[in-house]
Protein backbone atom coordinates (compact mmCIF):
# COMPACT_ATOMS: atom_id res chain seq x y z
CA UNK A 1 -4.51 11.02 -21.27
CA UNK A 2 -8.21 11.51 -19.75
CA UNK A 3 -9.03 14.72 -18.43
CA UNK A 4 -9.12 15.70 -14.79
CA UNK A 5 -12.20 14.96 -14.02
CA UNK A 6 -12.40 11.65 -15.15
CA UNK A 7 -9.89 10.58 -12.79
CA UNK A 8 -11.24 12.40 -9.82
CA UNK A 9 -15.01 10.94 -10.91
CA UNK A 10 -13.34 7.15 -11.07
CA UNK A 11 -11.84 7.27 -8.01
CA UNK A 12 -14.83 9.03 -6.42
CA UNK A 13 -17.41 6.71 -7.52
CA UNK A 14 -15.11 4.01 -6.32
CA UNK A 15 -14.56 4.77 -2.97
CA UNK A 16 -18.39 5.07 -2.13
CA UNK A 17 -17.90 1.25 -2.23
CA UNK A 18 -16.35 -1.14 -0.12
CA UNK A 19 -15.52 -3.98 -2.37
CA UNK A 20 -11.74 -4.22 -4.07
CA UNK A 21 -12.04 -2.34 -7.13
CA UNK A 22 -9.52 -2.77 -9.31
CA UNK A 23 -7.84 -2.01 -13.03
CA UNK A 24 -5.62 -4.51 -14.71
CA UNK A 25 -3.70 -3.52 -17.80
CA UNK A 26 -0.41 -4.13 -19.38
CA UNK A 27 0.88 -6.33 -15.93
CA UNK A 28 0.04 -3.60 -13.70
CA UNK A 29 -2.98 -4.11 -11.18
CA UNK A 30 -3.87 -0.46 -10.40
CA UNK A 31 -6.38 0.60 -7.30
CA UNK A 32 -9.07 2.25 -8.30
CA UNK A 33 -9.59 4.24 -4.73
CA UNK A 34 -6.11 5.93 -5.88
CA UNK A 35 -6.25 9.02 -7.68
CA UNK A 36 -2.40 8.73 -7.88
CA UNK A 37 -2.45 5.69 -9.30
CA UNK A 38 -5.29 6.61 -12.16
CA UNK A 39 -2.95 9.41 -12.75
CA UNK A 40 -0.22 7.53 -14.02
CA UNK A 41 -2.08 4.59 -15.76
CA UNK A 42 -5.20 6.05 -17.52
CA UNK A 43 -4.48 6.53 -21.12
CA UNK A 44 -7.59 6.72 -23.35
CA UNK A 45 -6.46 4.20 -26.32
CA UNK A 46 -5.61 1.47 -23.67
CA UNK A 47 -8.22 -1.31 -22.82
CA UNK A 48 -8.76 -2.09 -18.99
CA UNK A 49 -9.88 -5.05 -17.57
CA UNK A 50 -12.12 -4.69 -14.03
CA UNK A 51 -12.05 -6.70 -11.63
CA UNK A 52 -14.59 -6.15 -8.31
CA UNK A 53 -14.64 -8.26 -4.96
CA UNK A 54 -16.58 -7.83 -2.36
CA UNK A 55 -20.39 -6.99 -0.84
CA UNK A 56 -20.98 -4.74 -3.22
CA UNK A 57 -19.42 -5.42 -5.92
CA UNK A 58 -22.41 -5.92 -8.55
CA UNK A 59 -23.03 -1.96 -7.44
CA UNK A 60 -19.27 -0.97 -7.70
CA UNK A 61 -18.95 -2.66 -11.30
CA UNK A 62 -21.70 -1.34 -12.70
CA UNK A 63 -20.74 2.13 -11.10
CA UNK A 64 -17.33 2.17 -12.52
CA UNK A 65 -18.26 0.97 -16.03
CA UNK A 66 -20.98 4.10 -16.46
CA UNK A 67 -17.98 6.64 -15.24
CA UNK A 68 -15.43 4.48 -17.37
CA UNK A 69 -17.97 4.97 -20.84
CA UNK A 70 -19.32 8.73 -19.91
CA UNK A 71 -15.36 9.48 -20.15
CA UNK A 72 -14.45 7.71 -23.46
CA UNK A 73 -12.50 4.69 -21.42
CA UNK A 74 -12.62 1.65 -23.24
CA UNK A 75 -13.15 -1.24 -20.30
CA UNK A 76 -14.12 -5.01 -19.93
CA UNK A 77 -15.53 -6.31 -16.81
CA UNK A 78 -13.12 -9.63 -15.53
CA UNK A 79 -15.74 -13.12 -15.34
């Protein structure tokens, strides 16, 4: 389970953008504006795939990624 912080960081650094951020694993599509829902997906050993739309979205996913690796979260980025 990550820490804290690394939840409250992801979902912070997420909502400074507007594009759809958001965090597919195991059949569940989780948003990553929603601390709740980091809360109850976010387990270190899983793999997450990203997936941004929107203006920003080249910000947002590159955003996301650094917060993802300074934590120890193992992510892809969708093509």
């Amino acid at each position: 389970m990550p820490n804290n912080a690394a939840v409250v960081e992801i979902a912070q650094t997420a909502s400074k953008f507007t594009s759809s951020i958001v965090l597919h694993s195991e059949n569940k599509y989780i948003d990553v504006k929603s601390i709740l829902g980091l809360f109850t997906t976010l387990v270190g050993s899983h793999s997450y795939e990203l997936h941004v739309h929107g203006p920003d979205a080249e910000e947002a996913q590159k955003a996301i990624v650094e917060v993802f690796q300074k934590h120890g979260l193992h992510i892809s980025v969708a093509t």
